[in-house]
C-alpha atoms as a PDB file:
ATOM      1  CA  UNK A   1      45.706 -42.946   9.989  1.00  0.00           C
ATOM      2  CA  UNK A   2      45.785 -42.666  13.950  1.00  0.00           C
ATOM      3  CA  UNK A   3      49.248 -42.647  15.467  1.00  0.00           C
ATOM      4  CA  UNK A   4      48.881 -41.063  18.813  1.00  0.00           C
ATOM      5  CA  UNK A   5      49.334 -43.761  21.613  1.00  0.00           C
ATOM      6  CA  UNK A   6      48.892 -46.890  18.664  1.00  0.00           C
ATOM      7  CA  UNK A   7      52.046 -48.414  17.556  1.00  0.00           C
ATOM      8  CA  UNK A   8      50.212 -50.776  14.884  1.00  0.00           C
ATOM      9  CA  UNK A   9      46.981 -50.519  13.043  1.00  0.00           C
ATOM     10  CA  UNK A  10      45.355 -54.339  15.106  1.00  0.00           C
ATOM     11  CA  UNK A  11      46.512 -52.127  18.451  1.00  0.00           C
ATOM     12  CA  UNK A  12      43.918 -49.384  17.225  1.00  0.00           C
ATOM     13  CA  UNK A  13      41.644 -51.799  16.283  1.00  0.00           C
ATOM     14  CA  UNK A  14      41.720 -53.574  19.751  1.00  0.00           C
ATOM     15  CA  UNK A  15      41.264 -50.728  21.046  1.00  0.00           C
ATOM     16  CA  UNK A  16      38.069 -49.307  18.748  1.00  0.00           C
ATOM     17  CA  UNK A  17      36.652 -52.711  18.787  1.00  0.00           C
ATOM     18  CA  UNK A  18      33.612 -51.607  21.733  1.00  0.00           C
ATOM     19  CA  UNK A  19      32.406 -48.814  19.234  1.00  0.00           C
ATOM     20  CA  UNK A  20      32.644 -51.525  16.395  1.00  0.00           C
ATOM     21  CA  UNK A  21      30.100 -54.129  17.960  1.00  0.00           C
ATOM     22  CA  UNK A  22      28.203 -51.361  19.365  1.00  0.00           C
ATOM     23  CA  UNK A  23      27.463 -50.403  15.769  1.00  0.00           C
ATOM     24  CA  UNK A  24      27.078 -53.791  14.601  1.00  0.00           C
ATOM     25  CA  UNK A  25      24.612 -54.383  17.174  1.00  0.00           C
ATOM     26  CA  UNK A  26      22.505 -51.215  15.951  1.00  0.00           C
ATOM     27  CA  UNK A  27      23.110 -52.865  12.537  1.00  0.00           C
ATOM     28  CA  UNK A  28      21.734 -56.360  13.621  1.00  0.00           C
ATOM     29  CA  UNK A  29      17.890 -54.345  15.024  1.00  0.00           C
ATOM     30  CA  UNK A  30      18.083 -52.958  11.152  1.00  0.00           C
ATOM     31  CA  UNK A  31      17.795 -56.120   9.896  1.00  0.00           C
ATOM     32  CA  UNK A  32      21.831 -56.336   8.630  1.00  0.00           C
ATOM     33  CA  UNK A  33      23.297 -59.132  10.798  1.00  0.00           C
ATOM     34  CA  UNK A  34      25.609 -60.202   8.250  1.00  0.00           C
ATOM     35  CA  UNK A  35      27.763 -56.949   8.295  1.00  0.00           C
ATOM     36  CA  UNK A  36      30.563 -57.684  10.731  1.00  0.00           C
ATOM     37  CA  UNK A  37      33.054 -55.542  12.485  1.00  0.00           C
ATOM     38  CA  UNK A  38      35.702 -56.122  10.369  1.00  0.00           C
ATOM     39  CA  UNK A  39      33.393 -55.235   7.700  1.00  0.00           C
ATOM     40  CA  UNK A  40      32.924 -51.754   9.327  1.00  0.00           C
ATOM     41  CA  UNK A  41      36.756 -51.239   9.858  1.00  0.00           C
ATOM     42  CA  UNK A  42      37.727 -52.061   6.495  1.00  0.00           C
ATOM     43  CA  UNK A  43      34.791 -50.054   4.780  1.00  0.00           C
ATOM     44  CA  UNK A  44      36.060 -46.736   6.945  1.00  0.00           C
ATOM     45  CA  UNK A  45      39.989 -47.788   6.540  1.00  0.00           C
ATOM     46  CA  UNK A  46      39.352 -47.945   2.270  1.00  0.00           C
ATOM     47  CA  UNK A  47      37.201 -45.215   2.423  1.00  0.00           C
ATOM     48  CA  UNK A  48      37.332 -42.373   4.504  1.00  0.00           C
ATOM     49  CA  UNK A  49      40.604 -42.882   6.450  1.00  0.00           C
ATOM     50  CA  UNK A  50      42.984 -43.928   3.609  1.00  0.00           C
ATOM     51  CA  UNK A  51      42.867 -40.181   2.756  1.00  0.00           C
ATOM     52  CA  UNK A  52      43.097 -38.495   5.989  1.00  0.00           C
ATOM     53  CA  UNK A  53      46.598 -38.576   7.843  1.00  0.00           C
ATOM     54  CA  UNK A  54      45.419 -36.197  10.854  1.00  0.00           C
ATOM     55  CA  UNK A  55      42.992 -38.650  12.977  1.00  0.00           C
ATOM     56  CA  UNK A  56      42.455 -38.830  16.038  1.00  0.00           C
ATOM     57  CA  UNK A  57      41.046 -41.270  18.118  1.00  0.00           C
ATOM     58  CA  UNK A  58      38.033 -39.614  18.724  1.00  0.00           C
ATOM     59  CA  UNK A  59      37.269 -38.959  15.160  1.00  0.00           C
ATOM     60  CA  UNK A  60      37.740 -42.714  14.528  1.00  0.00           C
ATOM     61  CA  UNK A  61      34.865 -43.797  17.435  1.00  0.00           C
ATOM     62  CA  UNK A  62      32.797 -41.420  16.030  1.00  0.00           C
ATOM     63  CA  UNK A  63      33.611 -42.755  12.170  1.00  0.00           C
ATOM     64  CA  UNK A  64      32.353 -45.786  13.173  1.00  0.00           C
ATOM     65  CA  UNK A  65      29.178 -44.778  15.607  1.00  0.00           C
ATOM     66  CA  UNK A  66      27.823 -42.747  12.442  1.00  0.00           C
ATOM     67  CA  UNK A  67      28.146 -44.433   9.466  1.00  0.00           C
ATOM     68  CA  UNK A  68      25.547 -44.968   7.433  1.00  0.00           C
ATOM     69  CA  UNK A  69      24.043 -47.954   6.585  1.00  0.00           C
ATOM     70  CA  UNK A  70      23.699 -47.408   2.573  1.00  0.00           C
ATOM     71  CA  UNK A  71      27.825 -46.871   3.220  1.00  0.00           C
ATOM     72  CA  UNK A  72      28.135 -50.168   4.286  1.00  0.00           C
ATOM     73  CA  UNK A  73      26.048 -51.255   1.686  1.00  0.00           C
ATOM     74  CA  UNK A  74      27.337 -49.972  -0.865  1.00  0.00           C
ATOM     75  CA  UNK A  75      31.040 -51.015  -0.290  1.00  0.00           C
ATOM     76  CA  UNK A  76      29.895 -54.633   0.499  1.00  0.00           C
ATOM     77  CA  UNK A  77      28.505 -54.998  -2.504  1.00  0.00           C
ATOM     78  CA  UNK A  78      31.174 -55.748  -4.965  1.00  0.00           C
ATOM     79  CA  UNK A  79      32.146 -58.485  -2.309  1.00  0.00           C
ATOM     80  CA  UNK A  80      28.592 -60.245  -2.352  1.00  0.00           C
ATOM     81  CA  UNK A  81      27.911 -63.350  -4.355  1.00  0.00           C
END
């Protein structure tokens, strides 16, 4: 994951947290309110970024401005009841 200037994963997320409720504001005008922003960072964290070592900060922001909705979906799903 991201190291450069982030001494702990919540200081990343502190600091990614604008681009995460900017998504899950464009997520709320489609109609899926109930995805959160910790639902977006753990989706990309389990997903994409557990296998990528060499991120920077830049490729996380834009991670999380373009994921896809069926993504999101899709990796909610086993969670849903």
């Amino acid at each position: 994951m991201v190291t450069e200037n982030f001494k702990t994963v919540p200081e990343l997320y502190r600091r990614v947290l604008p681009a995460l409720k900017s998504k899950r504001k464009e997520l709320q005008l489609k109609k899926l309110g109930f995805i959160t922003e910790q639902d977006i960072w753990n989706c990309l964290r389990r997903t994409k970024w557990a296998r990528d070592a060499e991120l920077t900060l830049f490729d996380v922001v834009d991670d999380i401005l373009n994921i896809e909705p069926e993504k999101l979906l899709e990796f909610l799903k086993p969670n849903q009841k």
